[in-house]
Protein backbone atom coordinates (compact mmCIF):
# COMPACT_ATOMS: atom_id res chain seq x y z
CA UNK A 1 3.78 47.14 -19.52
CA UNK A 2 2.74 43.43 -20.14
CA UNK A 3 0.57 41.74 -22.46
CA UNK A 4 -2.17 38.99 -21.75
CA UNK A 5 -3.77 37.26 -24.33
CA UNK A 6 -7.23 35.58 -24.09
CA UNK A 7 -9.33 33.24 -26.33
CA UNK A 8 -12.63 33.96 -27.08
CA UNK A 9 -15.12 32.49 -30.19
CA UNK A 10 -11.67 31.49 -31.80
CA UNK A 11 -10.80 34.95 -31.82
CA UNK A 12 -7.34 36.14 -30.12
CA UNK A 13 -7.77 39.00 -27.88
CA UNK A 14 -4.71 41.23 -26.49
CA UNK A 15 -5.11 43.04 -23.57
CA UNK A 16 -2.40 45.71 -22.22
CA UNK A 17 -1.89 46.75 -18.91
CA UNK A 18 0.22 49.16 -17.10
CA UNK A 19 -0.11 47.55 -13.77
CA UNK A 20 3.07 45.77 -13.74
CA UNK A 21 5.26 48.63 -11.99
CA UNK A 22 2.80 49.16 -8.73
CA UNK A 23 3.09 45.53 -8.51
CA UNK A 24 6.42 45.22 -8.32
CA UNK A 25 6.77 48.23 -5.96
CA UNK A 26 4.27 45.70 -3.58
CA UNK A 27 6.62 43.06 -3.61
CA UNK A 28 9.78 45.01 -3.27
CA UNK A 29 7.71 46.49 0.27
CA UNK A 30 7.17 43.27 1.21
CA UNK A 31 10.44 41.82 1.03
CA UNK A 32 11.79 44.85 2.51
CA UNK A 33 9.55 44.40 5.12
CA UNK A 34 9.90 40.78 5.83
CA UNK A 35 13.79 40.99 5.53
CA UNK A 36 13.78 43.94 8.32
CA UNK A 37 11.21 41.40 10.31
CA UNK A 38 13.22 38.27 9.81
CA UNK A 39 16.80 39.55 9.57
CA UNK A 40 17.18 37.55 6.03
CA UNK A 41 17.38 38.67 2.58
CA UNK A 42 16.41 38.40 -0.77
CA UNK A 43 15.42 35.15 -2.22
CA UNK A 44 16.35 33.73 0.96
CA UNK A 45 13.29 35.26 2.87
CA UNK A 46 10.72 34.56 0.65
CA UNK A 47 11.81 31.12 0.34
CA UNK A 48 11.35 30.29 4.00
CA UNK A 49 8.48 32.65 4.27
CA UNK A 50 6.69 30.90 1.49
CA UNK A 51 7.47 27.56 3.51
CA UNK A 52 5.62 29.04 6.43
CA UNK A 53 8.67 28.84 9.10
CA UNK A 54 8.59 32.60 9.80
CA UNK A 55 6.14 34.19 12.12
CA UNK A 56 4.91 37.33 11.46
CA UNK A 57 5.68 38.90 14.63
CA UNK A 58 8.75 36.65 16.02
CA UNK A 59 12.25 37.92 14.73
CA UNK A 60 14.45 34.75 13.62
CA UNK A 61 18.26 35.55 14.25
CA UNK A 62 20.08 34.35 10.82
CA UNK A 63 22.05 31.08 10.62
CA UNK A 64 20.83 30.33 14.27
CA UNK A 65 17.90 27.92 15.13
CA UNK A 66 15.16 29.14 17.77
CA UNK A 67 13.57 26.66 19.97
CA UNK A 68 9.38 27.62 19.88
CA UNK A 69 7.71 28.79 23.00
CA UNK A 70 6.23 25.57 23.46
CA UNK A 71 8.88 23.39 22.45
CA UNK A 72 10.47 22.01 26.49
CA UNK A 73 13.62 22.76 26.94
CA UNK A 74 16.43 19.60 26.35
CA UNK A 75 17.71 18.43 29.34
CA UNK A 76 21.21 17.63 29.97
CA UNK A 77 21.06 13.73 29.49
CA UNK A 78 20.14 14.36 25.70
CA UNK A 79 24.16 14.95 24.65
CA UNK A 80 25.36 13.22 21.15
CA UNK A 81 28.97 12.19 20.17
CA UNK A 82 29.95 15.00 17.87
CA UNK A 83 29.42 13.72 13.94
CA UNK A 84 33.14 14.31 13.32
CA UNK A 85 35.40 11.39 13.96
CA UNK A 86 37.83 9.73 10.84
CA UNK A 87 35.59 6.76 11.15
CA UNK A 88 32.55 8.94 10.45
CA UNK A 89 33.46 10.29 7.67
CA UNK A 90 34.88 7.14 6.05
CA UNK A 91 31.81 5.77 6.31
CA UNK A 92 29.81 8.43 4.87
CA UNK A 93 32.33 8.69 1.96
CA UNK A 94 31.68 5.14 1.08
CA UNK A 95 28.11 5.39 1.47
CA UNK A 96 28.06 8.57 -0.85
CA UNK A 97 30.18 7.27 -3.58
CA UNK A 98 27.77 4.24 -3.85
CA UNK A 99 24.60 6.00 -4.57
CA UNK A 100 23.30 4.94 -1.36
CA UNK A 101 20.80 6.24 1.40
CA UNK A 102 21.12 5.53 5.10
CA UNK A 103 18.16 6.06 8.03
CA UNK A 104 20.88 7.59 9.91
CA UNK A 105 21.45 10.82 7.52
CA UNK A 106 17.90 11.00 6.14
CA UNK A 107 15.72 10.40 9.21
CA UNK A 108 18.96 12.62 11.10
CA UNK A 109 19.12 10.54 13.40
CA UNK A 110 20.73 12.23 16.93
CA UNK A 111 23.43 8.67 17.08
CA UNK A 112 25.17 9.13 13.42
CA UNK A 113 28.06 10.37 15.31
CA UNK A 114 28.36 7.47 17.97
CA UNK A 115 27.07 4.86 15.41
CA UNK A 116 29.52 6.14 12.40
CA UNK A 117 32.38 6.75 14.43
CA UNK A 118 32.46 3.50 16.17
CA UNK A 119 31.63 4.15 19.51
CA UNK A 120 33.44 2.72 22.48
CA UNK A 121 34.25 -0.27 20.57
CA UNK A 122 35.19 1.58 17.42
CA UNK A 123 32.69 -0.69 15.43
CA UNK A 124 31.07 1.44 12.85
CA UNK A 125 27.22 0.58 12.01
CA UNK A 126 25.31 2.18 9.38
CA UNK A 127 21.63 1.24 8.74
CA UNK A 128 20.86 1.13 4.80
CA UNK A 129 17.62 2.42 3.29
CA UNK A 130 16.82 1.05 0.43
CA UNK A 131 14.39 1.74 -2.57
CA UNK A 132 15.29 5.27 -2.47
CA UNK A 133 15.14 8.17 0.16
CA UNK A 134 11.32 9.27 -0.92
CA UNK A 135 8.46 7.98 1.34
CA UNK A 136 4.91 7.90 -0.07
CA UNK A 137 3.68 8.30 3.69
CA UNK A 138 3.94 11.73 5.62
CA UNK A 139 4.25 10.74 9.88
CA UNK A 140 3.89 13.81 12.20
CA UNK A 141 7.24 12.29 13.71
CA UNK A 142 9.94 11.95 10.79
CA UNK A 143 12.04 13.96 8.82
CA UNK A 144 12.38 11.86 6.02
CA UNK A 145 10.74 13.54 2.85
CA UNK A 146 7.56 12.78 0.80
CA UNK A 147 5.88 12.27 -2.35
CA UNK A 148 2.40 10.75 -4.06
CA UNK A 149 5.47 9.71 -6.93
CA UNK A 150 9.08 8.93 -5.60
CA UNK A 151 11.68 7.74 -8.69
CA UNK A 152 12.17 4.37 -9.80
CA UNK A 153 13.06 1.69 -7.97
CA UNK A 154 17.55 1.33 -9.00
CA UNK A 155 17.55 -2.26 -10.44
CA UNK A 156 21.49 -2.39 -9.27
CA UNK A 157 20.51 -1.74 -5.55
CA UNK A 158 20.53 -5.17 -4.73
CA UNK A 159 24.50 -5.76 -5.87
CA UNK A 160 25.50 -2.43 -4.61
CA UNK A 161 23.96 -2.73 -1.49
CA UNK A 162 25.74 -6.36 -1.05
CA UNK A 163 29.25 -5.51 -1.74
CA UNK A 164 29.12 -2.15 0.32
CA UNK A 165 28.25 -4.49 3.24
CA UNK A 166 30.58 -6.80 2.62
CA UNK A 167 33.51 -4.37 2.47
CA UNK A 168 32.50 -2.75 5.65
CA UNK A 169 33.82 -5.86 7.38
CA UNK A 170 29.98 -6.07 9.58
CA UNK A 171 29.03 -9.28 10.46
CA UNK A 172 25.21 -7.91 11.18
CA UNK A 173 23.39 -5.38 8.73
CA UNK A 174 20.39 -3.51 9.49
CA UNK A 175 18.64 -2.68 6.06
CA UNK A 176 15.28 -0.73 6.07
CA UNK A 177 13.20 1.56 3.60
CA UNK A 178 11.20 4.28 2.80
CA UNK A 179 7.28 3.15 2.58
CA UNK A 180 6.67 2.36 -2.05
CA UNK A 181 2.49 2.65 -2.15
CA UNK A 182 2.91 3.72 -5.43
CA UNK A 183 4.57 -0.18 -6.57
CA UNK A 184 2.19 -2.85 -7.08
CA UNK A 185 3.73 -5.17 -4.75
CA UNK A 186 4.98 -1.91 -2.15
CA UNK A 187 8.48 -2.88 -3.10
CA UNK A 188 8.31 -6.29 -1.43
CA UNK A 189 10.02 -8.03 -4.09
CA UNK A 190 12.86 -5.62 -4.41
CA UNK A 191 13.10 -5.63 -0.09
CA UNK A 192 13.52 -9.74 -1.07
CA UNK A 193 15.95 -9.42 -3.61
CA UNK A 194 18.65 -7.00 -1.35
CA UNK A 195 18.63 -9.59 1.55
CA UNK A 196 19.07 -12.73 -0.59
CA UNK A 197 22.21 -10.41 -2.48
CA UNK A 198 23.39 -9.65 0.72
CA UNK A 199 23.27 -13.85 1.71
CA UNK A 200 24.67 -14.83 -1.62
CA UNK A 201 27.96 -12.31 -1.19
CA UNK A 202 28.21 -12.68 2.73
CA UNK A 203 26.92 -16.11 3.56
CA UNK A 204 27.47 -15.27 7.53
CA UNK A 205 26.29 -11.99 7.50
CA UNK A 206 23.74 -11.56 9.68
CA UNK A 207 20.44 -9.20 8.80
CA UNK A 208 18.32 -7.43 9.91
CA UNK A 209 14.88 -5.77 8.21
CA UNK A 210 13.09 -3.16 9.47
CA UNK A 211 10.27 -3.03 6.74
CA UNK A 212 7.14 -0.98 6.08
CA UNK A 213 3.89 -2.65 6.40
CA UNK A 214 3.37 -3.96 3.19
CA UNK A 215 -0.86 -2.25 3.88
CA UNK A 216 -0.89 -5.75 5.72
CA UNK A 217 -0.63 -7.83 2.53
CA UNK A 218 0.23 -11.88 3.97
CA UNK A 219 1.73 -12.15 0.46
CA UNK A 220 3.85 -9.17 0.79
CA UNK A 221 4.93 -9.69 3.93
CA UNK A 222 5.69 -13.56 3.23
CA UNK A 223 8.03 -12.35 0.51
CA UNK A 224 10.37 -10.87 3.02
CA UNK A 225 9.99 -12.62 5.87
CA UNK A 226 11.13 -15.63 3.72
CA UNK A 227 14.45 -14.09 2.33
CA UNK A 228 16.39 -15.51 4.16
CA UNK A 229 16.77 -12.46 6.61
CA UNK A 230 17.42 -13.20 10.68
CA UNK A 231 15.38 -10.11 12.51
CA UNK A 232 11.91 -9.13 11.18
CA UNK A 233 11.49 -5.60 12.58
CA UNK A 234 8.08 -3.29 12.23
CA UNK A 235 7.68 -0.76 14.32
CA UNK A 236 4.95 0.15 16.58
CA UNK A 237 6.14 3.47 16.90
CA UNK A 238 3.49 4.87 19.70
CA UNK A 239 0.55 3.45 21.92
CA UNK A 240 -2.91 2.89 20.28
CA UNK A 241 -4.07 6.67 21.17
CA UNK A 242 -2.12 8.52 19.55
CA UNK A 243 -1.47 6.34 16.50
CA UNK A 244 -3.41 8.35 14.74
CA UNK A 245 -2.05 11.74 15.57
CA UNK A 246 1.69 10.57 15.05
CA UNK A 247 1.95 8.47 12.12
CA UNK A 248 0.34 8.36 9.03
CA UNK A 249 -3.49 8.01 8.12
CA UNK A 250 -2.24 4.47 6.58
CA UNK A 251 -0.38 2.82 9.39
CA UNK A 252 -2.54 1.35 11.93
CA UNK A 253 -1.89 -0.07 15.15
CA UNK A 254 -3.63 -3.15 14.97
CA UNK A 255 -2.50 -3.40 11.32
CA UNK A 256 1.31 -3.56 12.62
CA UNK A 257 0.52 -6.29 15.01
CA UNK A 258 -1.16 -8.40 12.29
CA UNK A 259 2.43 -7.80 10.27
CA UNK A 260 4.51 -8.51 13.41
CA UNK A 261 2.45 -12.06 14.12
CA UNK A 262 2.44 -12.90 10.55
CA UNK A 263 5.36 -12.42 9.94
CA UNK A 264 6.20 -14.82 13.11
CA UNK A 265 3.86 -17.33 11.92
CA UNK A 266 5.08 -17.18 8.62
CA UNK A 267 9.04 -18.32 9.94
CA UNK A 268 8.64 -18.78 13.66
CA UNK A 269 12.37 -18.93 13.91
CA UNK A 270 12.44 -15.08 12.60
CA UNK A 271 13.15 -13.14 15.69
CA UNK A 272 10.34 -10.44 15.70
CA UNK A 273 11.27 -6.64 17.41
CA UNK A 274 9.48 -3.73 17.24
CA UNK A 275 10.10 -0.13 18.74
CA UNK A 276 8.05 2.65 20.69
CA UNK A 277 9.06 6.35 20.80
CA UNK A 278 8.12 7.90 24.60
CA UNK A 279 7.60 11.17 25.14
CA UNK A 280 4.25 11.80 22.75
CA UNK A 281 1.95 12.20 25.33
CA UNK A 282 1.48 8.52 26.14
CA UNK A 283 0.44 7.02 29.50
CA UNK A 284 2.09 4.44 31.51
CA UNK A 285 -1.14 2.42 31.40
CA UNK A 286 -1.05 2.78 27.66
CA UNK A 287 2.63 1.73 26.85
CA UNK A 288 1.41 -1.39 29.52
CA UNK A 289 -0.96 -2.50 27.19
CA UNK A 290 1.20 -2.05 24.05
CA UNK A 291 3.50 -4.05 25.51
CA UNK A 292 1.16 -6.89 26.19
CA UNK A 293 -0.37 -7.16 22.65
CA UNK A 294 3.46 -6.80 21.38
CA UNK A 295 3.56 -10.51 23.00
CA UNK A 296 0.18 -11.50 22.56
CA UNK A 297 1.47 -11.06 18.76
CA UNK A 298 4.89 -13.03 19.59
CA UNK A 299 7.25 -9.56 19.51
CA UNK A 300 10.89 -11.26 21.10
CA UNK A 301 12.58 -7.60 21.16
CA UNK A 302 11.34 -4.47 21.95
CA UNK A 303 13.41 -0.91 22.03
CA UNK A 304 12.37 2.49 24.11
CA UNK A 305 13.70 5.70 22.59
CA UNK A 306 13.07 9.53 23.09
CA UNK A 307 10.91 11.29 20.65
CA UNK A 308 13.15 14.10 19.45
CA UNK A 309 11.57 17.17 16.93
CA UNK A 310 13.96 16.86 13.81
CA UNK A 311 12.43 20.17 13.10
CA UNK A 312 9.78 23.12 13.52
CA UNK A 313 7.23 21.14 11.38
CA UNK A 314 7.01 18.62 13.39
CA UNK A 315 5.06 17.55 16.18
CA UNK A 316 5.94 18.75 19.35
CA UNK A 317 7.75 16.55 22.63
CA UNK A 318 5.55 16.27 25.30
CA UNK A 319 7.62 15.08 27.91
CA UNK A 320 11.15 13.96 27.99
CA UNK A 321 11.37 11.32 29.79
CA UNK A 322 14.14 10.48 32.42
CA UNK A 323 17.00 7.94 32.18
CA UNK A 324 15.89 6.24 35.31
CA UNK A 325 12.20 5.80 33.39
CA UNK A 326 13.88 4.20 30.61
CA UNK A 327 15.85 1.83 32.55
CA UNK A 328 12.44 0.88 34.53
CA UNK A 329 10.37 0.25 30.86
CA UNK A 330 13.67 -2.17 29.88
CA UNK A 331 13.12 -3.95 33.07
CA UNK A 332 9.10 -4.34 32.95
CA UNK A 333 9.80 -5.21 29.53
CA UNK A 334 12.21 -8.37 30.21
CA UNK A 335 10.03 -9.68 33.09
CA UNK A 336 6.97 -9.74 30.48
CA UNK A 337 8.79 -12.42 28.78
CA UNK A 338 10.58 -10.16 26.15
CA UNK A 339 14.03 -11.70 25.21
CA UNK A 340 15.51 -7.75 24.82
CA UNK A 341 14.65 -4.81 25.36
CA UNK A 342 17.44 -2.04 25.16
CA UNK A 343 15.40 1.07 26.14
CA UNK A 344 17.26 4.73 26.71
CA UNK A 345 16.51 8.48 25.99
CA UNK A 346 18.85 7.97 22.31
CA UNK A 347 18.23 4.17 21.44
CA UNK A 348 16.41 4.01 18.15
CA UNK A 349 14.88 0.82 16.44
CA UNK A 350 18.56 0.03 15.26
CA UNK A 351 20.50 1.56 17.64
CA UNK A 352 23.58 -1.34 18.30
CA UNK A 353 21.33 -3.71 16.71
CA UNK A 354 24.44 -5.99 16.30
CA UNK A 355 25.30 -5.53 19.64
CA UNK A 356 26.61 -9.23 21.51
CA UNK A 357 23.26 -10.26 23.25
CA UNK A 358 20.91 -9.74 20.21
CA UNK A 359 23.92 -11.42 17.60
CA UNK A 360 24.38 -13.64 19.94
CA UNK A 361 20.78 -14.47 20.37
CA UNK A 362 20.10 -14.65 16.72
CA UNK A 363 22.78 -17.46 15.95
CA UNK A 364 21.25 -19.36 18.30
CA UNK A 365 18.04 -19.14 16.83
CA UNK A 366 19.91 -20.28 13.72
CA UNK A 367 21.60 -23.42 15.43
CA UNK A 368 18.09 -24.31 16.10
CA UNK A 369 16.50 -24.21 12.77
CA UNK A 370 19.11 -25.96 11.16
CA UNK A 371 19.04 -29.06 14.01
């Protein structure tokens, strides 16, 4: 028996009910149902049922992921260092006891193991995400989570970020961010602040930003492309047809060219890159003619990657697209005049960013400046 009170003419009303027992007898036949349907239980079901990721007629096997009828099948060229190595977990441990938030674990990216655990070369590479791990924008594409509201801005990012850098022993530092529509100046000025912390504790460190787009402010964008960073990085993420289908209604094609050439014209030493995920139904003709207005907008670097799922929610691969096609698109790429252009099924934006060519590359840029 239950009780609802209701308001009327400023007089309390109570009305009883003996309803409550046949409605709980419903919901104990649905989760029965749904946990003989879905081989779950209890809170467990109704949790994932009430997050839409079980079909009604489709039995999910517990603790193990099912690929979807129309998701393709991986092929064997998609294969990951395992995410397990001393290195790895060093890292993680001293990212984690900072308070801080990396691309790599948030956006789960498919290289944390490699990039963590050193590689080949056993040189660990982490890239930092600053002003929290909240995005105001929702892409089709990533996994890294959303809200109208994300928390403050931390005030001590700046320092923290610096001397976690400088401990690593890097000599190049990849920072980027979630996208802050809900600060006045999109978190510009706290984007600013981390580099020049970063310069002031590691004078030769070099860095690189991969930043939002600032909703195309010149002011916004002027603030970080003047930090005193080396590599000015916005991605492109997909050709002009399916912008709007893979990334957010806010980010624009032509609107990430205008930050990409501003941002160029703003410090024409900067070193501009930009990346573009294959495998999203573009066409060759299409990715031709991003790559021309990348330089018509003075892009130096460009990076190819696979589009990988990083879950059921998300938009679906089209095509996976063969080593042999990346290593053509890196090749078309350099004879259009860019100056790199790493491009494989698992390179990502920062994906051995510090690698020899492009440090290399960017302390030349800075011999020139300074004659």
């Amino acid at each position: 028996m239950f009780a609802t009170v209701l308001a009327r003419g400023g007089v309390s009303l109570c009305r009883f009910s003996t309803q409550a027992k046949p409605q709980r007898t419903r919901l104990e036949a649905l989760r029965s149902k749904l946990d003989k349907e879905s081989g779950l239980e209890g809170v467990e079901v109704l949790q994932t049922f009430a997050a839409g990721e079980i079909p009604t007629t489709t039995p999910i096997v517990r603790k193990k992921a099912q690929r979807s009828k129309k998701d393709l099948p991986k092929p064997s060229w998609l294969k990951v260092q395992t995410a397990d190595s001393p290195n790895y977990h060093r890292l993680r441990d001293t990212v984690r006891s900072k308070g801080l938030a990396t691309v790599c674990e948030e956006a789960k990216c498919p290289n944390i193991g490699e990039c963590w655990g050193g590689g080949d070369d056993g040189t660990a590479t982490a890239t930092i995400m600053i002003m929290g791990d909240t995005c105001t924008r929702g892409c089709s594409f990533c996994a890294v989570k959303t809200s109208r509201k994300p928390p403050p801005l931390d005030l001590e990012e700046p320092e923290k970020v610096a001397q976690s850098v400088g401990g690593w022993g890097l000599d190049y530092v990849v920072l980027t961010s979630v996208d802050r529509d809900d600060l006045p100046d999109q978190g510009s000025g706290h984007f600013r602040a981390v580099v020049q912390a970063i310069k002031r504790e590691n004078p030769d460190m070099l860095v690189e930003a991969l930043t939002p787009d600032f909703q195309g402010n010149h002011d916004m964008i002027d603030a970080v492309a003047t930090s005193g960073l080396d590599v000015y990085a916005h991605n492109i993420e997909t050709v002009e047809r399916t912008t709007g289908r893979v990334r957010d209604r806010r980010a624009n094609y032509r609107q990430t060219l205008a930050v990409l050439a501003r941002a160029k014209e703003t410090k024409p030493s900067l070193i501009t890159k930009t990346s573009i995920m294959l495998g999203l139904g573009e066409e060759d003709d299409e990715i031709m003619q991003t790559l021309r207005d990348l330089r018509e907008n003075g892009v130096d670097v460009v990076t190819f990657g696979q589009y990988l799922k990083p879950s059921r929610r998300h938009l679906p691969v089209k095509k996976y697209v063969t080593p042999e096609k990346f290593d053509e698109w890196g090749e078309i790429a350099l004879g259009m005049g860019f100056l790199y252009a790493p491009s494989g099924p698992l390179v990502r934006s920062s994906y051995k960013a510090g690698e020899f060519f492009l440090s290399a590359l960017v302390k030349e840029r800075v011999k020139q400046e300074e004659a």
